[in-house]
C-alpha atoms as a PDB file:
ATOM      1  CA  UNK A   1      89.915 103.650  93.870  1.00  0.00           C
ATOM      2  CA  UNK A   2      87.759 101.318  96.203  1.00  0.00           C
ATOM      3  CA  UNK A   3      88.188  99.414  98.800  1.00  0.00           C
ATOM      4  CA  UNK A   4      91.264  97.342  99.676  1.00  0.00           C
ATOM      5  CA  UNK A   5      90.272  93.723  99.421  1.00  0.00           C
ATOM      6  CA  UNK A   6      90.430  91.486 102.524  1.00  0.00           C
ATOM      7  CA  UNK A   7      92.474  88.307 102.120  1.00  0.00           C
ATOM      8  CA  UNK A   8      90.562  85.285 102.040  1.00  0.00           C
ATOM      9  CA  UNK A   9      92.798  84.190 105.520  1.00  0.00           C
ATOM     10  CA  UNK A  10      91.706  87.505 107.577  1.00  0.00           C
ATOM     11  CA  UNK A  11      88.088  86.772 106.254  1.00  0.00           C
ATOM     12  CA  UNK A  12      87.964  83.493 107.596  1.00  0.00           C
ATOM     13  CA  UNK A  13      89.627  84.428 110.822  1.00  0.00           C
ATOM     14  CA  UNK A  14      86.447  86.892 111.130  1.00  0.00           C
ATOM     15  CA  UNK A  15      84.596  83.981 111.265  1.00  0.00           C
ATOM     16  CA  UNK A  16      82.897  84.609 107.284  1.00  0.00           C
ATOM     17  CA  UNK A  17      81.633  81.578 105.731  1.00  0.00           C
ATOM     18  CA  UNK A  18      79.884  83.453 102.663  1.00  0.00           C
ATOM     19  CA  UNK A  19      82.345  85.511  99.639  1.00  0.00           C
ATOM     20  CA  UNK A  20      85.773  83.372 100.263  1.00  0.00           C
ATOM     21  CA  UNK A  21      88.003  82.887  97.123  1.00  0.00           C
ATOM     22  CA  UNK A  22      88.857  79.277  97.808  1.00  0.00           C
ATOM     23  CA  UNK A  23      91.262  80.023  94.557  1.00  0.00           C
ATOM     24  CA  UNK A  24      93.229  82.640  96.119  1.00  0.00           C
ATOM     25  CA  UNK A  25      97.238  81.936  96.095  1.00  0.00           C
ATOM     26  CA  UNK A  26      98.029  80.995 100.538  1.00  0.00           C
ATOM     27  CA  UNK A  27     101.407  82.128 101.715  1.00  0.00           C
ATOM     28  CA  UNK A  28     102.403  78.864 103.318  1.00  0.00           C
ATOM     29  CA  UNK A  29     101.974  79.309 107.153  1.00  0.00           C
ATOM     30  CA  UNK A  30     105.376  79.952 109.528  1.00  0.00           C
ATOM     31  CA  UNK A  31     105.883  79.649 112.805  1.00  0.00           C
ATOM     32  CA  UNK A  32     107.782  81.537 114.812  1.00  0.00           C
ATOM     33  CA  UNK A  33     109.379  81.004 118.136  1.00  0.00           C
ATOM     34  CA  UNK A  34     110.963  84.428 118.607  1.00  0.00           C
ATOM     35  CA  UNK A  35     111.239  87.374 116.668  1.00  0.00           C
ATOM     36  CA  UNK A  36     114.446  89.888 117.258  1.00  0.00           C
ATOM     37  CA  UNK A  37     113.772  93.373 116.545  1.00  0.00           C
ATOM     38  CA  UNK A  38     115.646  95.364 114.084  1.00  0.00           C
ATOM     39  CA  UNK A  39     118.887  97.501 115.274  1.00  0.00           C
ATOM     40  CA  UNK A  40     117.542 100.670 113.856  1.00  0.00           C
ATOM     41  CA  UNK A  41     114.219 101.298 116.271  1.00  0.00           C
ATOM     42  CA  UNK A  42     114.088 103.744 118.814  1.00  0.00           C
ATOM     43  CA  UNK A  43     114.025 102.835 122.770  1.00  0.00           C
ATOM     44  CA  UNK A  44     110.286 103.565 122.450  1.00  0.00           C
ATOM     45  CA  UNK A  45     109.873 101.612 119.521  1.00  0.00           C
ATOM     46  CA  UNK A  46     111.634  98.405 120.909  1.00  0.00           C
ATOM     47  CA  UNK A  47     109.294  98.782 124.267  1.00  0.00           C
ATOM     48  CA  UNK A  48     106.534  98.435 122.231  1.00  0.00           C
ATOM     49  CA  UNK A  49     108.172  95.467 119.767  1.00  0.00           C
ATOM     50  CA  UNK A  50     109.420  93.857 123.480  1.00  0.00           C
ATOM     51  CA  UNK A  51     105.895  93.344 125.023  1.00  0.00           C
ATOM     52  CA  UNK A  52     103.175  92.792 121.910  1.00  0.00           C
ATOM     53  CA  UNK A  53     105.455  91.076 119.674  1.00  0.00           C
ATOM     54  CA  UNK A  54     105.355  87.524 121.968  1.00  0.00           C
ATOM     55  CA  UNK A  55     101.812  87.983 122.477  1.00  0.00           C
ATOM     56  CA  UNK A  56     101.325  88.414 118.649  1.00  0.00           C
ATOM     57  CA  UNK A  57     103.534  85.315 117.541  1.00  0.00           C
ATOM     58  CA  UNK A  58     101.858  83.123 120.192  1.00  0.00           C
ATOM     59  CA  UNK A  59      98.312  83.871 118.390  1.00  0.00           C
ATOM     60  CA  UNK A  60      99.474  83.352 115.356  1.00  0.00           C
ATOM     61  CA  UNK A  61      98.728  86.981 114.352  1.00  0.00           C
ATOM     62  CA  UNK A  62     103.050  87.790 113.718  1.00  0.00           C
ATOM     63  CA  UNK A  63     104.860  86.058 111.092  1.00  0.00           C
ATOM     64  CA  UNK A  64     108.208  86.632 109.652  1.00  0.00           C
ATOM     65  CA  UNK A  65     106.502  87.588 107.111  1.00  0.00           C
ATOM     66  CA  UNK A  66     104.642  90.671 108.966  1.00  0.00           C
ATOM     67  CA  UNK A  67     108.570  91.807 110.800  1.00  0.00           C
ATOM     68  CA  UNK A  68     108.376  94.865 108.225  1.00  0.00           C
ATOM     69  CA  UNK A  69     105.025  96.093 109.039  1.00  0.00           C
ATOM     70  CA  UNK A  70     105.143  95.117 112.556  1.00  0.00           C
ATOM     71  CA  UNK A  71     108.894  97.172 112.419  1.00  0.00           C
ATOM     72  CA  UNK A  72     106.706 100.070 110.947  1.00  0.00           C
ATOM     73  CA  UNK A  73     104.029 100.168 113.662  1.00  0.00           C
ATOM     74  CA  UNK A  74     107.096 100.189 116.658  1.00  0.00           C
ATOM     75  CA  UNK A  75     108.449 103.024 114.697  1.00  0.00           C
ATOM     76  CA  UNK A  76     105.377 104.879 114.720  1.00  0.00           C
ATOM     77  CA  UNK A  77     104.488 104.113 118.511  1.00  0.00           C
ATOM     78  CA  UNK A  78     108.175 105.076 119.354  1.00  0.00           C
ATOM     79  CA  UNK A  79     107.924 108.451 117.158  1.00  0.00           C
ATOM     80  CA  UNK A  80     104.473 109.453 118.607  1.00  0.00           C
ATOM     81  CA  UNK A  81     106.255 109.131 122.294  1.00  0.00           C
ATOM     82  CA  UNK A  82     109.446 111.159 121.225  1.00  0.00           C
ATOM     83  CA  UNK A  83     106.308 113.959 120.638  1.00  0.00           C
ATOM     84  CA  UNK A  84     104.626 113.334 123.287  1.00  0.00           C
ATOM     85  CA  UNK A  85     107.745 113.797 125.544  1.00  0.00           C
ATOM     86  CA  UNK A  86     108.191 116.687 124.418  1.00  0.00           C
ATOM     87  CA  UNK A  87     104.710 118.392 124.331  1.00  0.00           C
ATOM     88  CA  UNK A  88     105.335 117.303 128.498  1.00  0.00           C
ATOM     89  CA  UNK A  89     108.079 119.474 128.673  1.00  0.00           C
ATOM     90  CA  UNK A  90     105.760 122.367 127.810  1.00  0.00           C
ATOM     91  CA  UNK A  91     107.157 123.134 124.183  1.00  0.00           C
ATOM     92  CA  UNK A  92     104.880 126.285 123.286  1.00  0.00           C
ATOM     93  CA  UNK A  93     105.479 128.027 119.830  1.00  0.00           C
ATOM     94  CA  UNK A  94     105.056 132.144 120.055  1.00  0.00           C
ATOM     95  CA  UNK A  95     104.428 134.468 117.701  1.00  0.00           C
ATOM     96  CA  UNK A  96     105.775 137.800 117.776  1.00  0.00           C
ATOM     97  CA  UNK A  97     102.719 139.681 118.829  1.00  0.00           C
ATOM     98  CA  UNK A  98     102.088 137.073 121.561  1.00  0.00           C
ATOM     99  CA  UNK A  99     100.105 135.052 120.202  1.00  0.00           C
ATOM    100  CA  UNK A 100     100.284 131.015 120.586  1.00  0.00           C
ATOM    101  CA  UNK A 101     100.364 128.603 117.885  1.00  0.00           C
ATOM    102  CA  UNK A 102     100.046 124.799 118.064  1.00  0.00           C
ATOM    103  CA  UNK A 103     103.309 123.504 118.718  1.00  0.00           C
ATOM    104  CA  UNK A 104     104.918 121.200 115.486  1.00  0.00           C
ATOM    105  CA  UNK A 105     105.157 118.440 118.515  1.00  0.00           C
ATOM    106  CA  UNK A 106     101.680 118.797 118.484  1.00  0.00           C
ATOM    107  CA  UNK A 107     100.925 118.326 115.001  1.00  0.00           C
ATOM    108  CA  UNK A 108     103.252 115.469 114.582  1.00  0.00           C
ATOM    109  CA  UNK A 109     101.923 113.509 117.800  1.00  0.00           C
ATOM    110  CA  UNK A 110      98.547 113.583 116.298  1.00  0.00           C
ATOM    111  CA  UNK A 111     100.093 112.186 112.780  1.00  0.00           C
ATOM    112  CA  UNK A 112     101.585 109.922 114.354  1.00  0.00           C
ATOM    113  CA  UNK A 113      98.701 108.634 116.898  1.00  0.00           C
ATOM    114  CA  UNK A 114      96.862 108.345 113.393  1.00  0.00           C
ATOM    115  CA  UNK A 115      99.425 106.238 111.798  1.00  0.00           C
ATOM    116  CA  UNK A 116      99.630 103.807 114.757  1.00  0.00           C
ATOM    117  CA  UNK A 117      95.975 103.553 115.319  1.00  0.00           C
ATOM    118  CA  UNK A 118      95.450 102.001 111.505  1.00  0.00           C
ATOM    119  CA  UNK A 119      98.800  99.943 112.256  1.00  0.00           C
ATOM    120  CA  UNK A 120      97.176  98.742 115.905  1.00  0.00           C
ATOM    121  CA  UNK A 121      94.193  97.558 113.778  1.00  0.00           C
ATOM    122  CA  UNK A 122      95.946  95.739 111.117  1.00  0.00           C
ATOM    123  CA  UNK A 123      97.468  93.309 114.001  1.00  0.00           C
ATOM    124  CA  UNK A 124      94.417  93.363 116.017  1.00  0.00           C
ATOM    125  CA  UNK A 125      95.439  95.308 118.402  1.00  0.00           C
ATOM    126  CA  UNK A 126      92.508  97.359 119.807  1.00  0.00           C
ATOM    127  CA  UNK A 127      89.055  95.988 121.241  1.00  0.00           C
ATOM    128  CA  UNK A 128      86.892  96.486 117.830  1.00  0.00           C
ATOM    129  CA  UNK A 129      89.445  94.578 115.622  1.00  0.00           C
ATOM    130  CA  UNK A 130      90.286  92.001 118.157  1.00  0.00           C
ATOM    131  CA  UNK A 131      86.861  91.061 118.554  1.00  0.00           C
ATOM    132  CA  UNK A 132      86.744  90.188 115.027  1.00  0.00           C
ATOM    133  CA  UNK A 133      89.765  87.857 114.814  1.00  0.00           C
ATOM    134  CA  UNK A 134      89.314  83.982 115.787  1.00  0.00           C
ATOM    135  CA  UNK A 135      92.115  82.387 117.264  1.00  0.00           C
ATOM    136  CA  UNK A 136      92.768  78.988 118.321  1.00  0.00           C
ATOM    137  CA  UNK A 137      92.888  79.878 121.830  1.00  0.00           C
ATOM    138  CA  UNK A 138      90.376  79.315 124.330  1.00  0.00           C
ATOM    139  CA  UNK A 139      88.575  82.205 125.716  1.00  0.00           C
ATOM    140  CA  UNK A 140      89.033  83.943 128.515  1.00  0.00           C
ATOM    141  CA  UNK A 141      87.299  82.588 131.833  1.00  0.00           C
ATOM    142  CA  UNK A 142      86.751  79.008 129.974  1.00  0.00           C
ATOM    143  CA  UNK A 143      87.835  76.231 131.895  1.00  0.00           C
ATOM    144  CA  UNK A 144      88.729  77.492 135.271  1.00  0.00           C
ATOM    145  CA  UNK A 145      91.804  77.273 137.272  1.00  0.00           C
ATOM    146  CA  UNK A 146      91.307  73.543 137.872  1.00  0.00           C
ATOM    147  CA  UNK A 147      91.842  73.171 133.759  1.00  0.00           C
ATOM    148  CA  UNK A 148      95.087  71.660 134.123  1.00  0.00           C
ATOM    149  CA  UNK A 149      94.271  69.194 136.896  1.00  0.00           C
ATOM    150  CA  UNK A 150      92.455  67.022 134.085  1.00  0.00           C
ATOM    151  CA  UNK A 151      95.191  66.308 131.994  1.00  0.00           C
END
């Protein structure tokens, strides 16, 4: 197995001009206003769907089209912070001579941190990915606060 291929869209949005396949089939683009999570997340999982899921529509980066893997990477934040509860409450696993094992907490937060951190990256959500995505936004610190005076 190799690599995964990159879409010609996410490619282009990394600003490539060299290696696009003009010829591959485009989803046709939709916009969204809003975007309701499902019934069946977690509270942690909505927190997470409730403050990047605006963010992510308004660059473009969330489509309808995403809801199921966007649903997937909630689950995952909301599952990692059931464990990570926990392993606050000082779960500790003992053996019967004494001895201490790693709590299953423990081994599921760091599955789960695992699973969200590829998930984070598919949506551009940490500083490395981010910086390779091109959005139609203006940048940060462009324009000043006097921007809206000239229109």
């Amino acid at each position: 197995m190799g690599r995964i291929p990159k879409p010609t869209a996410v490619k282009k949005m990394e600003g490539r001009k060299y290696g696009l396949n003009e010829n591959e089939p485009q989803p046709l683009p939709m916009t969204l206003e809003s975007l309701s999570p499902p019934e069946f997340l977690s509270d942690e999982a909505k927190e997470i769907w409730a403050s990047a899921a605006k963010r992510l529509i308004d660059l473009g980066v969330l489509t309808e089209m995403d809801a199921p893997a966007f649903s997937i990477m909630c689950m995952t934040y909301g599952e990692m912070m059931i464990a990570y509860k926990s392993l606050q409450e000082g779960e500790r696993i003992s053996d019967e001579h004494g001895g201490k094992h790693r709590s299953p907490m423990a081994v599921s937060w760091d599955r789960e941190f695992d699973k969200l951190l590829k998930m984070l990256k598919e949506f551009g959500m940490t500083p490395a990915s981010r910086a390779k995505i091109i959005t139609n936004l203006p940048p940060e610190g462009k324009g000043g606060k006097f921007e809206d005076l000239l229109d």
